[in-house]
Each structure stands twice: as structure tokens, then as C-alpha cells.
N, C-alpha and C. Protein backbone atom coordinates (compact mmCIF):
# COMPACT_ATOMS: atom_id res chain seq x y z
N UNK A 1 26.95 83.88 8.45
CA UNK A 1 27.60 82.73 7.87
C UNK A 1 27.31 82.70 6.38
N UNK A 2 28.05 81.92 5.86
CA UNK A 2 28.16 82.03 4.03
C UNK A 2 27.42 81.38 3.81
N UNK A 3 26.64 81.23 2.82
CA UNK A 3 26.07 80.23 2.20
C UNK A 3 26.74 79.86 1.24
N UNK A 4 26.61 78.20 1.44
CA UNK A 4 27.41 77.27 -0.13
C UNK A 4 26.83 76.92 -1.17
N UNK A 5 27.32 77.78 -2.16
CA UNK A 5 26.37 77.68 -3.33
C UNK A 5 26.68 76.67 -4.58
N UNK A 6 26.34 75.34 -4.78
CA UNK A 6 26.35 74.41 -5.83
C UNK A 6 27.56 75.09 -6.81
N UNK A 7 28.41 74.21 -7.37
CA UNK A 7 29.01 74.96 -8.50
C UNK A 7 28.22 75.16 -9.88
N UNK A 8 28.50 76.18 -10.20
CA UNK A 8 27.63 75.93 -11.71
C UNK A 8 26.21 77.04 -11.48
N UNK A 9 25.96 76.64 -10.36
CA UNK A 9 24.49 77.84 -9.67
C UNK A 9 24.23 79.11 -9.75
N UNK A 10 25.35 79.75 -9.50
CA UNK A 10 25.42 81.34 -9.88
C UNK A 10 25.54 81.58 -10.90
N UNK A 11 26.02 80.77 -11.88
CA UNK A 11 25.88 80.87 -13.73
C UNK A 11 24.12 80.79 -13.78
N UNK A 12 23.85 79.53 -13.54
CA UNK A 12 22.15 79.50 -13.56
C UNK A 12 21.31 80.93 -13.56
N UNK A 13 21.63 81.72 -11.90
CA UNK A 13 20.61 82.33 -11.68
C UNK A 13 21.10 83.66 -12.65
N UNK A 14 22.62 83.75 -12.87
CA UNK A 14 22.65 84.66 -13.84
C UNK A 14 22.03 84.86 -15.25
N UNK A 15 22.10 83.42 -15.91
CA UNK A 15 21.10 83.54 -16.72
C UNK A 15 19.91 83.79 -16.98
N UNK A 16 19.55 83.40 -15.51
CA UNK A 16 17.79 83.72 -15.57
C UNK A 16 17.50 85.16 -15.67
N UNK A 17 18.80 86.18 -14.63
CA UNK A 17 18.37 87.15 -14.08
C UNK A 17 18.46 87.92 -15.50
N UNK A 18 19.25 87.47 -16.30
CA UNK A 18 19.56 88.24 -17.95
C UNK A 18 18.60 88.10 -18.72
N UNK A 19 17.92 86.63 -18.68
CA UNK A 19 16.74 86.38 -19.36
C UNK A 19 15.41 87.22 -18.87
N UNK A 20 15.16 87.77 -17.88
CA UNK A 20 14.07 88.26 -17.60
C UNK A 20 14.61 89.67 -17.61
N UNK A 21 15.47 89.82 -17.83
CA UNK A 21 15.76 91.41 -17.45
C UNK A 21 15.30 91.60 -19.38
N UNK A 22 15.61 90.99 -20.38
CA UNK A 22 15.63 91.20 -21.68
C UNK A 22 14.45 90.82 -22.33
N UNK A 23 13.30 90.39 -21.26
CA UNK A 23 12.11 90.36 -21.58
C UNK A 23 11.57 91.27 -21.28
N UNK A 24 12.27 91.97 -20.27
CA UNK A 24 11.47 93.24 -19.89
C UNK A 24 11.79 94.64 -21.18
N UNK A 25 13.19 94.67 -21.64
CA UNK A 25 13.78 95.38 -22.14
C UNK A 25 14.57 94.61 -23.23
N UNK A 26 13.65 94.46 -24.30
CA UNK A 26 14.70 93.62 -25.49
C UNK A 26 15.73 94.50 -25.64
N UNK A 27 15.79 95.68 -25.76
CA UNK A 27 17.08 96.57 -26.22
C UNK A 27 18.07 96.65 -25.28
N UNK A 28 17.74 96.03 -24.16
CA UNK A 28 19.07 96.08 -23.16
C UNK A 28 19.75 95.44 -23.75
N UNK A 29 21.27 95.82 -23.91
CA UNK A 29 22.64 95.26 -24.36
C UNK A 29 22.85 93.77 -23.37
N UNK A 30 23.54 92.60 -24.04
CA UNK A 30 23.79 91.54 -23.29
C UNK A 30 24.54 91.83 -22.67
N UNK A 31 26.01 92.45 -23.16
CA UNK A 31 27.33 92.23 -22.80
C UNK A 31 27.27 93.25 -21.64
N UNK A 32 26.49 94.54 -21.68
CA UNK A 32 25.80 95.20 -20.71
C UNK A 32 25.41 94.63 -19.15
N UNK A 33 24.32 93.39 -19.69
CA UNK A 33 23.70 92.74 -18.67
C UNK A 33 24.72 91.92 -18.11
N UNK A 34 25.66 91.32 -18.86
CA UNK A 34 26.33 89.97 -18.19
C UNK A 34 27.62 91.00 -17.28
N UNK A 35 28.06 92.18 -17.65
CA UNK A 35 29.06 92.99 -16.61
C UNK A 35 27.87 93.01 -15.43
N UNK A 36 26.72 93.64 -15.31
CA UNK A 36 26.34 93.40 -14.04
C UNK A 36 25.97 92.71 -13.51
N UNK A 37 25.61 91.56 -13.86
CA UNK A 37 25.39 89.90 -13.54
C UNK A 37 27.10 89.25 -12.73
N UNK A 38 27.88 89.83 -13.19
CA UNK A 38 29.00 89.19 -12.90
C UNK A 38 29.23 90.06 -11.68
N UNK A 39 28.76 91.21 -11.49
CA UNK A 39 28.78 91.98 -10.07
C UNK A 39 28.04 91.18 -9.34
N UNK A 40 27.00 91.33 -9.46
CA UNK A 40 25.52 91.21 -8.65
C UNK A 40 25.96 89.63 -8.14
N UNK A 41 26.08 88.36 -8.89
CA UNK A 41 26.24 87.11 -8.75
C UNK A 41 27.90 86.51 -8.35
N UNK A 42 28.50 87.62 -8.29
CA UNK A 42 30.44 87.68 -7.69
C UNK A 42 30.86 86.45 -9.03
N UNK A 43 30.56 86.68 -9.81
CA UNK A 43 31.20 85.92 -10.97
C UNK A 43 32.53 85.58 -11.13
N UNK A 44 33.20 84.76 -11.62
CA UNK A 44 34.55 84.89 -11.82
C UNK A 44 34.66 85.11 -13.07
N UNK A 45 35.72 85.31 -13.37
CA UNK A 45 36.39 86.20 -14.67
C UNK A 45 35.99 85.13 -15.74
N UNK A 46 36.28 83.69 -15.38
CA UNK A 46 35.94 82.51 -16.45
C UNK A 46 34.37 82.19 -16.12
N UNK A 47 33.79 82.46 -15.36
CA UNK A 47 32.05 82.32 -15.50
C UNK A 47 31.77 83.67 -16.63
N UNK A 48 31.97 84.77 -16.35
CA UNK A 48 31.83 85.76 -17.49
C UNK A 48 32.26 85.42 -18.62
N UNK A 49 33.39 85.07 -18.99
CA UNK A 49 33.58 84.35 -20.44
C UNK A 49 32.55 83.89 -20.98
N UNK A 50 32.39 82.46 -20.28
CA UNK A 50 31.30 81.81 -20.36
C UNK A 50 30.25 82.32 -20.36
N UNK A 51 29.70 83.27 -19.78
CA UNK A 51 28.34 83.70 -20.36
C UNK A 51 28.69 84.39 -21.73
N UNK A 52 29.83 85.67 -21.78
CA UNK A 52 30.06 86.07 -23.16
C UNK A 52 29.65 84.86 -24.33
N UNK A 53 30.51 83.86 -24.29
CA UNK A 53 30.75 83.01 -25.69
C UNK A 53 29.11 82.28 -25.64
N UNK A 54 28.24 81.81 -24.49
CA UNK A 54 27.22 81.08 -24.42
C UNK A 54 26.05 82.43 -25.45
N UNK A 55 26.07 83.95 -24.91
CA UNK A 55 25.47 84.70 -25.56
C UNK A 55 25.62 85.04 -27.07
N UNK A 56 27.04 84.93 -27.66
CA UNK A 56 27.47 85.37 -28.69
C UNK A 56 26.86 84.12 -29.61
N UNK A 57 26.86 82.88 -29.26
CA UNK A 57 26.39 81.93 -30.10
C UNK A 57 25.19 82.15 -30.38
N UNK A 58 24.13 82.78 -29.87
CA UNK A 58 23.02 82.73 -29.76
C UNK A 58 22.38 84.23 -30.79
């Protein structure tokens, strides 16, 4: 059975999972990390945006 995941939630853990992955490896590429974040976490096309533009500000 599926689990129902909060909206907004899989953005969360994606961030985290980017944030610790780039502590481990500052030179890992973001835009890198957030294509497999958007695998790994079944992202939608507008959650990836959203991480793009949330990273680029930063």
C-alpha cells in the first residue's frame, strides 16, 4: 500500500538529502544533486523548478 505523503514533504526531505549530500562533498554540483533528488523523491517537474530557483538564489 502507498504511503500519503504531506504536500510540500518530498520538497523537505529533498532538501535535506542535498544539504547533507554537499556537506559531505562541497564540490558536488546542485543542479547535479536536485536531477537526482527529483528521481530518488518522484518529484514533479514544478517541485524541481522550485528547487532550481530556491538554489540559484542562494
Amino acid at each position: 500500500m502507498a504511503t500519503i505523503i504531506p504536500e510540500g514533504e518530498k520538497i523537505r526531505q529533498a532538501v535535506k538529502w542535498i544539504s547533507e549530500i554537499k556537506q559531505e562533498d562541497e564540490n558536488a554540483s546542485v543542479f547535479s544533486l536536485i536531477e537526482k533528488a527529483a528521481l530518488k523523491f518522484n518529484l514533479s517537474p514544478k517541485d524541481e523548478n522550485y528547487l532550481r530557483s530556491f538554489y540559484s538564489e542562494k
